[in-house]
C-alpha atoms as a PDB file:
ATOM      1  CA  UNK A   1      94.855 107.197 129.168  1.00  0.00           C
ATOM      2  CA  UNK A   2      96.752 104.691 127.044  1.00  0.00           C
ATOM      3  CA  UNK A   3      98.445 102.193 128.877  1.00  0.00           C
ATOM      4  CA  UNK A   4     100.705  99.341 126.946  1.00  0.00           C
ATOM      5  CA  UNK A   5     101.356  96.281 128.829  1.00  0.00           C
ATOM      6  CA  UNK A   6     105.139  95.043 128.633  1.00  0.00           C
ATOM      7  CA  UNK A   7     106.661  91.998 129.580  1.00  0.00           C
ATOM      8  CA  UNK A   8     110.439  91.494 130.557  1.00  0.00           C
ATOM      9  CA  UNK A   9     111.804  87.761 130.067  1.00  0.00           C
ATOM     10  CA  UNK A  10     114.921  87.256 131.886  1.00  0.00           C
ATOM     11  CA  UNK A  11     116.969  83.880 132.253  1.00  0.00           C
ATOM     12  CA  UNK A  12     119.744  84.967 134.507  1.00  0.00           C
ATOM     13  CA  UNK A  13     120.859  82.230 136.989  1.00  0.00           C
ATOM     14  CA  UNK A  14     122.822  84.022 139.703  1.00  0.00           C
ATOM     15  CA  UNK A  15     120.916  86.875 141.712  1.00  0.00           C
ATOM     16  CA  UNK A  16     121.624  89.624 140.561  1.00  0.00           C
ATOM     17  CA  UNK A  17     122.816  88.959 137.386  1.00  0.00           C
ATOM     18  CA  UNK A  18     124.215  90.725 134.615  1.00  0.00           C
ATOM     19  CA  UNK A  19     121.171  89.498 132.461  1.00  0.00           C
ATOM     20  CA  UNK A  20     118.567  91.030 134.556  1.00  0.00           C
ATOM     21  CA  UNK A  21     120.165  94.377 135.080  1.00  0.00           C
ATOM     22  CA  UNK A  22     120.444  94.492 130.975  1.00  0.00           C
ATOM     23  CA  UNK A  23     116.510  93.388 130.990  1.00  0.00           C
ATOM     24  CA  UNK A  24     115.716  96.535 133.666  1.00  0.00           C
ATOM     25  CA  UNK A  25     117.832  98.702 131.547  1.00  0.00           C
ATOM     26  CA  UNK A  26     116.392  97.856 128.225  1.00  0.00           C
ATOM     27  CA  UNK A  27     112.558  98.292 130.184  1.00  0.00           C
ATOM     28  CA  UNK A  28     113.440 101.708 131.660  1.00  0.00           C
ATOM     29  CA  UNK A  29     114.835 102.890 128.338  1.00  0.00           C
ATOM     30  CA  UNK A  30     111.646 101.691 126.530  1.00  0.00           C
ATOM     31  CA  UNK A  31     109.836 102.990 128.889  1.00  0.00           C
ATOM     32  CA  UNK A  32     111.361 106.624 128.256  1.00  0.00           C
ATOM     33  CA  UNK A  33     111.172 106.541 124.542  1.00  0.00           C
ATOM     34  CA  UNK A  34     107.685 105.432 124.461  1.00  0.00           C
ATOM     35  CA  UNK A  35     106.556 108.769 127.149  1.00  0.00           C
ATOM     36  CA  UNK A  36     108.720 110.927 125.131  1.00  0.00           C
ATOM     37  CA  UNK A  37     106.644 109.577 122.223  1.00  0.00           C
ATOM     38  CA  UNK A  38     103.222 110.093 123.954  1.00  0.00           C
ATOM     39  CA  UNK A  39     103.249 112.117 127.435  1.00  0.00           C
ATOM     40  CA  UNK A  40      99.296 110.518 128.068  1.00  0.00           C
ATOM     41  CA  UNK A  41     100.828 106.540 127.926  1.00  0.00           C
ATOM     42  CA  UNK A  42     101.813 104.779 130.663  1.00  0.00           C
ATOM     43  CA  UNK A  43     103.753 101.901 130.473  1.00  0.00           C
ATOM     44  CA  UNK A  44     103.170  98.765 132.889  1.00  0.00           C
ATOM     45  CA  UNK A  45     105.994  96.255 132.837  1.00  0.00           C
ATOM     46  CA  UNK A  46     106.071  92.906 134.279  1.00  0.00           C
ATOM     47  CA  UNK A  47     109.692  91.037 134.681  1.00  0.00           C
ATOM     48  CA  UNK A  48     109.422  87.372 134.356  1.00  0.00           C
ATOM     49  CA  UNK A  49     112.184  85.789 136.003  1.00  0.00           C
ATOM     50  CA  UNK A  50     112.816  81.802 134.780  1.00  0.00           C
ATOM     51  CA  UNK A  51     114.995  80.973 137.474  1.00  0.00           C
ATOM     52  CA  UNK A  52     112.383  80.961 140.050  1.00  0.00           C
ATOM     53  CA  UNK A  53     109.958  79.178 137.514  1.00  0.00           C
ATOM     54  CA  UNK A  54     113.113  76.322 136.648  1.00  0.00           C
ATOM     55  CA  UNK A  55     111.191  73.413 138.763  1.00  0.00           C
ATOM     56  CA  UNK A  56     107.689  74.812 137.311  1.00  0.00           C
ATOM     57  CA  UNK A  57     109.062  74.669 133.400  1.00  0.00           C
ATOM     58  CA  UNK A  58     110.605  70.960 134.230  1.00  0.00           C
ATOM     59  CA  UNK A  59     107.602  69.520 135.662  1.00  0.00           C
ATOM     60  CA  UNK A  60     105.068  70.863 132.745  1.00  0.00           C
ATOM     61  CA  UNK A  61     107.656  69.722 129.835  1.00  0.00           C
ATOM     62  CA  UNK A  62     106.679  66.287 131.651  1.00  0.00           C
ATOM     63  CA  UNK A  63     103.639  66.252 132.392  1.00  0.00           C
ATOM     64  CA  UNK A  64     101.920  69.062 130.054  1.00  0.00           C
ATOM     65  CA  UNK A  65     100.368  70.595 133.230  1.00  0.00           C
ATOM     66  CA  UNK A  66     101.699  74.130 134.357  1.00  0.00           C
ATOM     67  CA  UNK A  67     101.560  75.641 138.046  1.00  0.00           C
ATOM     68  CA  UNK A  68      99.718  78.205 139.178  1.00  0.00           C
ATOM     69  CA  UNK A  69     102.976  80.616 139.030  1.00  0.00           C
ATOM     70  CA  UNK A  70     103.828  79.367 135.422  1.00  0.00           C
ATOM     71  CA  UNK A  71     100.319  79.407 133.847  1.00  0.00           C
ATOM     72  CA  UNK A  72     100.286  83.140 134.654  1.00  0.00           C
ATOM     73  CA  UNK A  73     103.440  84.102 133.552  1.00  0.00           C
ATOM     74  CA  UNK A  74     102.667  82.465 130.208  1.00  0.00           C
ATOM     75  CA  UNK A  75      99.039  84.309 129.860  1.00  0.00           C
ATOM     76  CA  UNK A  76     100.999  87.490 131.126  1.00  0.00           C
ATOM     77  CA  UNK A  77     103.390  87.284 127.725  1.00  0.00           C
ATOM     78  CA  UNK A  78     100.240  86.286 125.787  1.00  0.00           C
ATOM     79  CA  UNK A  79      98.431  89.552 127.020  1.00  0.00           C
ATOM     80  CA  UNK A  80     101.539  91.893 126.400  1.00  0.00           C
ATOM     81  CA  UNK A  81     101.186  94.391 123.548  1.00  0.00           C
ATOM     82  CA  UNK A  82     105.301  93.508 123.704  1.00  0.00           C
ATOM     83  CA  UNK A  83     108.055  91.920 124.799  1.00  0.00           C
ATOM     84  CA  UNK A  84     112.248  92.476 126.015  1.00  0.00           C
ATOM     85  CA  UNK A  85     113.524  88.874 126.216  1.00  0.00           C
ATOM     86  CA  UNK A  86     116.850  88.560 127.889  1.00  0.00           C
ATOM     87  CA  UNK A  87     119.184  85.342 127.990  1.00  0.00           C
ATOM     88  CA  UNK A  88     123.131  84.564 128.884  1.00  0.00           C
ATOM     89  CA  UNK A  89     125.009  82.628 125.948  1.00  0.00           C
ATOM     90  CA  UNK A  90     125.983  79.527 126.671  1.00  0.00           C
ATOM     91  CA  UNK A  91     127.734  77.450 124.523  1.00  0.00           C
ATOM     92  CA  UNK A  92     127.125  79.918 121.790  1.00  0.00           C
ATOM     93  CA  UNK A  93     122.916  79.841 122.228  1.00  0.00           C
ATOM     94  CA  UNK A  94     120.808  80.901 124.591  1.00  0.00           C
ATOM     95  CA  UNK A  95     120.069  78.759 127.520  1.00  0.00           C
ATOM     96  CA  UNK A  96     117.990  75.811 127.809  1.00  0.00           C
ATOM     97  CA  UNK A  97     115.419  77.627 130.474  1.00  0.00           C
ATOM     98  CA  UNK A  98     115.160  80.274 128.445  1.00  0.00           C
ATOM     99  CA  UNK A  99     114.009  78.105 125.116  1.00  0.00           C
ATOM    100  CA  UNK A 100     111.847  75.933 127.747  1.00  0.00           C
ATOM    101  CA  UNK A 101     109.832  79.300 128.428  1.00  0.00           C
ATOM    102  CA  UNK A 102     108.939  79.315 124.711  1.00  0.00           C
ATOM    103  CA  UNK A 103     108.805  75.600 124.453  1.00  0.00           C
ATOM    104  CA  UNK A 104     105.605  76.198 126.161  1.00  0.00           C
ATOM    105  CA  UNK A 105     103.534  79.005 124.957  1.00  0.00           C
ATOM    106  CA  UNK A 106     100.828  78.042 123.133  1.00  0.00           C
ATOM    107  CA  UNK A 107     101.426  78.311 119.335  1.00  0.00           C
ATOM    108  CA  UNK A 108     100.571  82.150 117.693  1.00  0.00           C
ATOM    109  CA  UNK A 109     101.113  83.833 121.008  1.00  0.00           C
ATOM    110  CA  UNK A 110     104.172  85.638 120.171  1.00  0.00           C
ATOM    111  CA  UNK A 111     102.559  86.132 116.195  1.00  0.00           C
ATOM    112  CA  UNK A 112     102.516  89.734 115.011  1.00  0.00           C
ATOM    113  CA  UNK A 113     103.966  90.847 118.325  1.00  0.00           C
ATOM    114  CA  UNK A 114     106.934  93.210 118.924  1.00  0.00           C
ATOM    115  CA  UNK A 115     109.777  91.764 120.668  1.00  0.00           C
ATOM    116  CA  UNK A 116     113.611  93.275 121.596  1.00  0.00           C
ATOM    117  CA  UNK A 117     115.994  90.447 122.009  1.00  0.00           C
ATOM    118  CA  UNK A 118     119.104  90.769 123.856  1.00  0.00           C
ATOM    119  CA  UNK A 119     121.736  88.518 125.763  1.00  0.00           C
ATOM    120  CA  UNK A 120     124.866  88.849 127.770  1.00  0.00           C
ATOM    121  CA  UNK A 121     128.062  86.529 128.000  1.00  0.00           C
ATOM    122  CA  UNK A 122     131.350  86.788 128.953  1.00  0.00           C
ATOM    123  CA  UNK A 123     132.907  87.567 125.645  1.00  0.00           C
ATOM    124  CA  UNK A 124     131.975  89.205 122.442  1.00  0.00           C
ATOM    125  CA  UNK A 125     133.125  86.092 120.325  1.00  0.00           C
ATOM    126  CA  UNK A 126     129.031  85.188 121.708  1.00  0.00           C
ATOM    127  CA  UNK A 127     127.148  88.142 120.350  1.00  0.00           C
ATOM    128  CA  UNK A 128     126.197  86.648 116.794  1.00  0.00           C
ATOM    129  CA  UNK A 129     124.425  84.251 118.515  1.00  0.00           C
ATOM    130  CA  UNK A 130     121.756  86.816 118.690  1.00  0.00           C
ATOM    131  CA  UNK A 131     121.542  86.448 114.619  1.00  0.00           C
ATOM    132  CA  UNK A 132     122.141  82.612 114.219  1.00  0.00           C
ATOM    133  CA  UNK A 133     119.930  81.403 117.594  1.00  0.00           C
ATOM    134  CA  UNK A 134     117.506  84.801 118.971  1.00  0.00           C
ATOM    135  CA  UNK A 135     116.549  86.053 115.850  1.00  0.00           C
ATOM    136  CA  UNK A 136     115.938  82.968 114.266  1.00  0.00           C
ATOM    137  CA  UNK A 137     113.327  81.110 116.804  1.00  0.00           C
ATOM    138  CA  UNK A 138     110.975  84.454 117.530  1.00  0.00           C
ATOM    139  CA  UNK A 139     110.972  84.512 113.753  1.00  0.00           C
ATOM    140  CA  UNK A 140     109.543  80.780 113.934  1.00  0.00           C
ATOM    141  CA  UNK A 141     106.994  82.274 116.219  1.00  0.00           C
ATOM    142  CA  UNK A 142     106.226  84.867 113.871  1.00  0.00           C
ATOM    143  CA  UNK A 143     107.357  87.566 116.346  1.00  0.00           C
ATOM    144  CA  UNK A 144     108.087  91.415 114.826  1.00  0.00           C
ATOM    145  CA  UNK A 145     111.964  91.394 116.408  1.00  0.00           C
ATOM    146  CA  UNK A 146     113.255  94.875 116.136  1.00  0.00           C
ATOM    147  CA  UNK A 147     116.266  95.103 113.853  1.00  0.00           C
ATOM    148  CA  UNK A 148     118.533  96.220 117.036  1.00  0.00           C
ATOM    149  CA  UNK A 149     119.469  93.241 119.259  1.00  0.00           C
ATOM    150  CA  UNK A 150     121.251  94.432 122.220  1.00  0.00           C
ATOM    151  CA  UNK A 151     124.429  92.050 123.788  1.00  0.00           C
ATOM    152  CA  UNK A 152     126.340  92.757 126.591  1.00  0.00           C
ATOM    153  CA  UNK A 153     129.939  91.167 127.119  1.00  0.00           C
ATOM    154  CA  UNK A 154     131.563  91.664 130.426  1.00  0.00           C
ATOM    155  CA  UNK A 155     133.644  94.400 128.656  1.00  0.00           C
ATOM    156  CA  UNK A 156     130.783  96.468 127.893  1.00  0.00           C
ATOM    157  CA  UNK A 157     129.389  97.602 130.875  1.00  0.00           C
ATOM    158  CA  UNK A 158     130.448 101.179 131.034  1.00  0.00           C
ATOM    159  CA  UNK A 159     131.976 101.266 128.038  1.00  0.00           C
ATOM    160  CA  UNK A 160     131.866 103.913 125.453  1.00  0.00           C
ATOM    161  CA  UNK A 161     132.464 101.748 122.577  1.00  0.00           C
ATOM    162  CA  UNK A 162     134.485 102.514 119.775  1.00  0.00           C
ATOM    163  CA  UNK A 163     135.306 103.866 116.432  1.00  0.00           C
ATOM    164  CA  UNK A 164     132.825 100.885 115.241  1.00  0.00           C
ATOM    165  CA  UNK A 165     131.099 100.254 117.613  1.00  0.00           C
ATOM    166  CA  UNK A 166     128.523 102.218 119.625  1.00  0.00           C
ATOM    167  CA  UNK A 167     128.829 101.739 123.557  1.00  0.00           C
ATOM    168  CA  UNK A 168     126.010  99.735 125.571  1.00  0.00           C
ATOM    169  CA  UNK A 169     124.035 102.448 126.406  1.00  0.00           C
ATOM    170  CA  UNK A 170     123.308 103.654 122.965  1.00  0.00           C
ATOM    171  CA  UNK A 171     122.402 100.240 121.601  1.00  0.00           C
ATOM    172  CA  UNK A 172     120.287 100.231 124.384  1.00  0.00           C
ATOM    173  CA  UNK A 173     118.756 103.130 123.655  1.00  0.00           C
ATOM    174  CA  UNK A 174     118.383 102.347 119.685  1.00  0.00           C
ATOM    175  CA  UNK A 175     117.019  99.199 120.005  1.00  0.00           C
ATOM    176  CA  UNK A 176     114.700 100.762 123.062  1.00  0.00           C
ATOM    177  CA  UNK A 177     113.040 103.509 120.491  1.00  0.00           C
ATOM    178  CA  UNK A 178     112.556 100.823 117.668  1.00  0.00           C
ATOM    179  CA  UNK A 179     110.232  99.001 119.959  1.00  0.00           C
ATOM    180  CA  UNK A 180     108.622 102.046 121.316  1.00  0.00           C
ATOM    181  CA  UNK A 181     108.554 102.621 117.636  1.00  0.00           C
ATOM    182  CA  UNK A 182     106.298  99.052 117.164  1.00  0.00           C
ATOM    183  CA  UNK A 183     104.491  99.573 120.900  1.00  0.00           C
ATOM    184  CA  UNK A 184     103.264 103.285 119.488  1.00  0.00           C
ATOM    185  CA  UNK A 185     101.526 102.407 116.223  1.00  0.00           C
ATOM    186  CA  UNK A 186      99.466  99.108 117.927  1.00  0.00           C
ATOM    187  CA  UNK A 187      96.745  98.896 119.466  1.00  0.00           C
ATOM    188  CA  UNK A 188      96.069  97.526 122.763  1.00  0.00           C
ATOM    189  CA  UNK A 189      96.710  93.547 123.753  1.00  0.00           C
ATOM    190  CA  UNK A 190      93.248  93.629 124.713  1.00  0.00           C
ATOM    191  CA  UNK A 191      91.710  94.885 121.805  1.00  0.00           C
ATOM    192  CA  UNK A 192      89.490  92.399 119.652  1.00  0.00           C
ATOM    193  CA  UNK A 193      91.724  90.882 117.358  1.00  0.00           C
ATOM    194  CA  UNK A 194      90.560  90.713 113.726  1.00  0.00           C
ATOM    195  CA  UNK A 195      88.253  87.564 112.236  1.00  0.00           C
ATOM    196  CA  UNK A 196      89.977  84.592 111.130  1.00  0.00           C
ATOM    197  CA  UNK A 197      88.466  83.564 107.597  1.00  0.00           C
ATOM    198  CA  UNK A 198      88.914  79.426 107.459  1.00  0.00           C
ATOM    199  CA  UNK A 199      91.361  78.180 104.742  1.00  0.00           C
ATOM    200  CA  UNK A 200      88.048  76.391 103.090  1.00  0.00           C
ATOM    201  CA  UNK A 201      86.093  79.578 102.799  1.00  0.00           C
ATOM    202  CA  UNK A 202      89.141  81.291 101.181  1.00  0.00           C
ATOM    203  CA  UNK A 203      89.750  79.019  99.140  1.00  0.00           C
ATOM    204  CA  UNK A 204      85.389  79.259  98.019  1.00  0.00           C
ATOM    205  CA  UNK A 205      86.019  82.359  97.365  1.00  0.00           C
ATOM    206  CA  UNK A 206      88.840  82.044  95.049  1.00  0.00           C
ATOM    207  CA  UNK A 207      86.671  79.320  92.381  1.00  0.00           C
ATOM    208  CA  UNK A 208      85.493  80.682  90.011  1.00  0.00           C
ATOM    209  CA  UNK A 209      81.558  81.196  89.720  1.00  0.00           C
ATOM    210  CA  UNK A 210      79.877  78.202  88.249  1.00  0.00           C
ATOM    211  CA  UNK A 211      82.658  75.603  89.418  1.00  0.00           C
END
């Protein structure tokens, strides 16, 4: 049996918070469209929540030495075959825990890996910072972001949408079966990743004979 590891990043502040219940949603509904896409593979997800790690992040961003609690959420996210990160906008970004999460991981975790980003905020005058902030720094980690980014103003929780819009729940869903989509053709986290050829021994290999 096939079993795909996810990890959930949420950096709500208040408990509960909006930003966690869209992280749960946007797990359960991955979750669904990857068994509808294979009945045999289970799906074990693990929510990493930054507000109880806030003290943890601080101290290692000074001192370069992470706690017991951080150093396994990190090499959790390194060992997921994918990943849902969640943030709220502020000040038309995401928030400063949230990028000291990633500040942290050790460079090429996130390379090659699916990730979903999504973010909530009290407007919808926020949601392009998905495109200008989100989608721009897990593409400087070489993430594979999934061309649905899900946000969630304070209007859209049980909304239908409109004319132009689709409600919450079926961006959710969309942008839920595009990562299944990723999670379902990859192999497993654990699997042995492929050689690394050094830069010099390409580069051998490109000279001609006899030079």
């Amino acid at each position: 049996m096939n079993t795909v590891h996810l990890v959930v990043v949420s950096a709500g502040l208040s408990q509960p918070s909006s930003t966690r219940l869209l992280a749960d949603r946007l797990a359960e509904a991955t979750r669904r469209a990857l068994s509808d896409r294979d009945e045999d593979r289970t799906v074990a997800i693990r929510v990493i929540e930054l507000r109880e790690l806030a003290v943890d992040l601080a101290n290692h961003l000074v001192t370069g030495f992470p706690s017991a609690a951080l150093r396994d959420a990190l090499e959790a996210t390194e060992r997921a075959d994918g990943l849902i990160a969640v943030t709220p906008i502020f000040s038309a970004s995401y928030s400063g825990l949230f990028k000291s999460f990633f500040d942290v991981l050790d460079n090429g975790v996130l390379a090659g890996k699916p990730v979903l980003v999504a973010a909530t905020g009290g407007t919808a005058r926020h949601s392009l910072a998905l495109e200008h902030a989100m989608r721009p720094l897990f593409a400087y980690l070489r993430a594979l972001v999934v061309p649905t980014a899900v946000y969630a103003a304070s209007e859209d929780w049980g909304s239908g949408g409109d004319a132009a819009t689709d409600g919450l729940a079926a961006r959710i869903a969309r942008a839920a079966g595009e990562l299944a989509d990723q999670l379902a053709g990859r192999p497993a986290a654990s699997a042995a990743p492929d050689q690394v050829v050094p830069f010099a021994q390409q580069l051998a290999a490109l000279r001609p004979s006899g030079h």
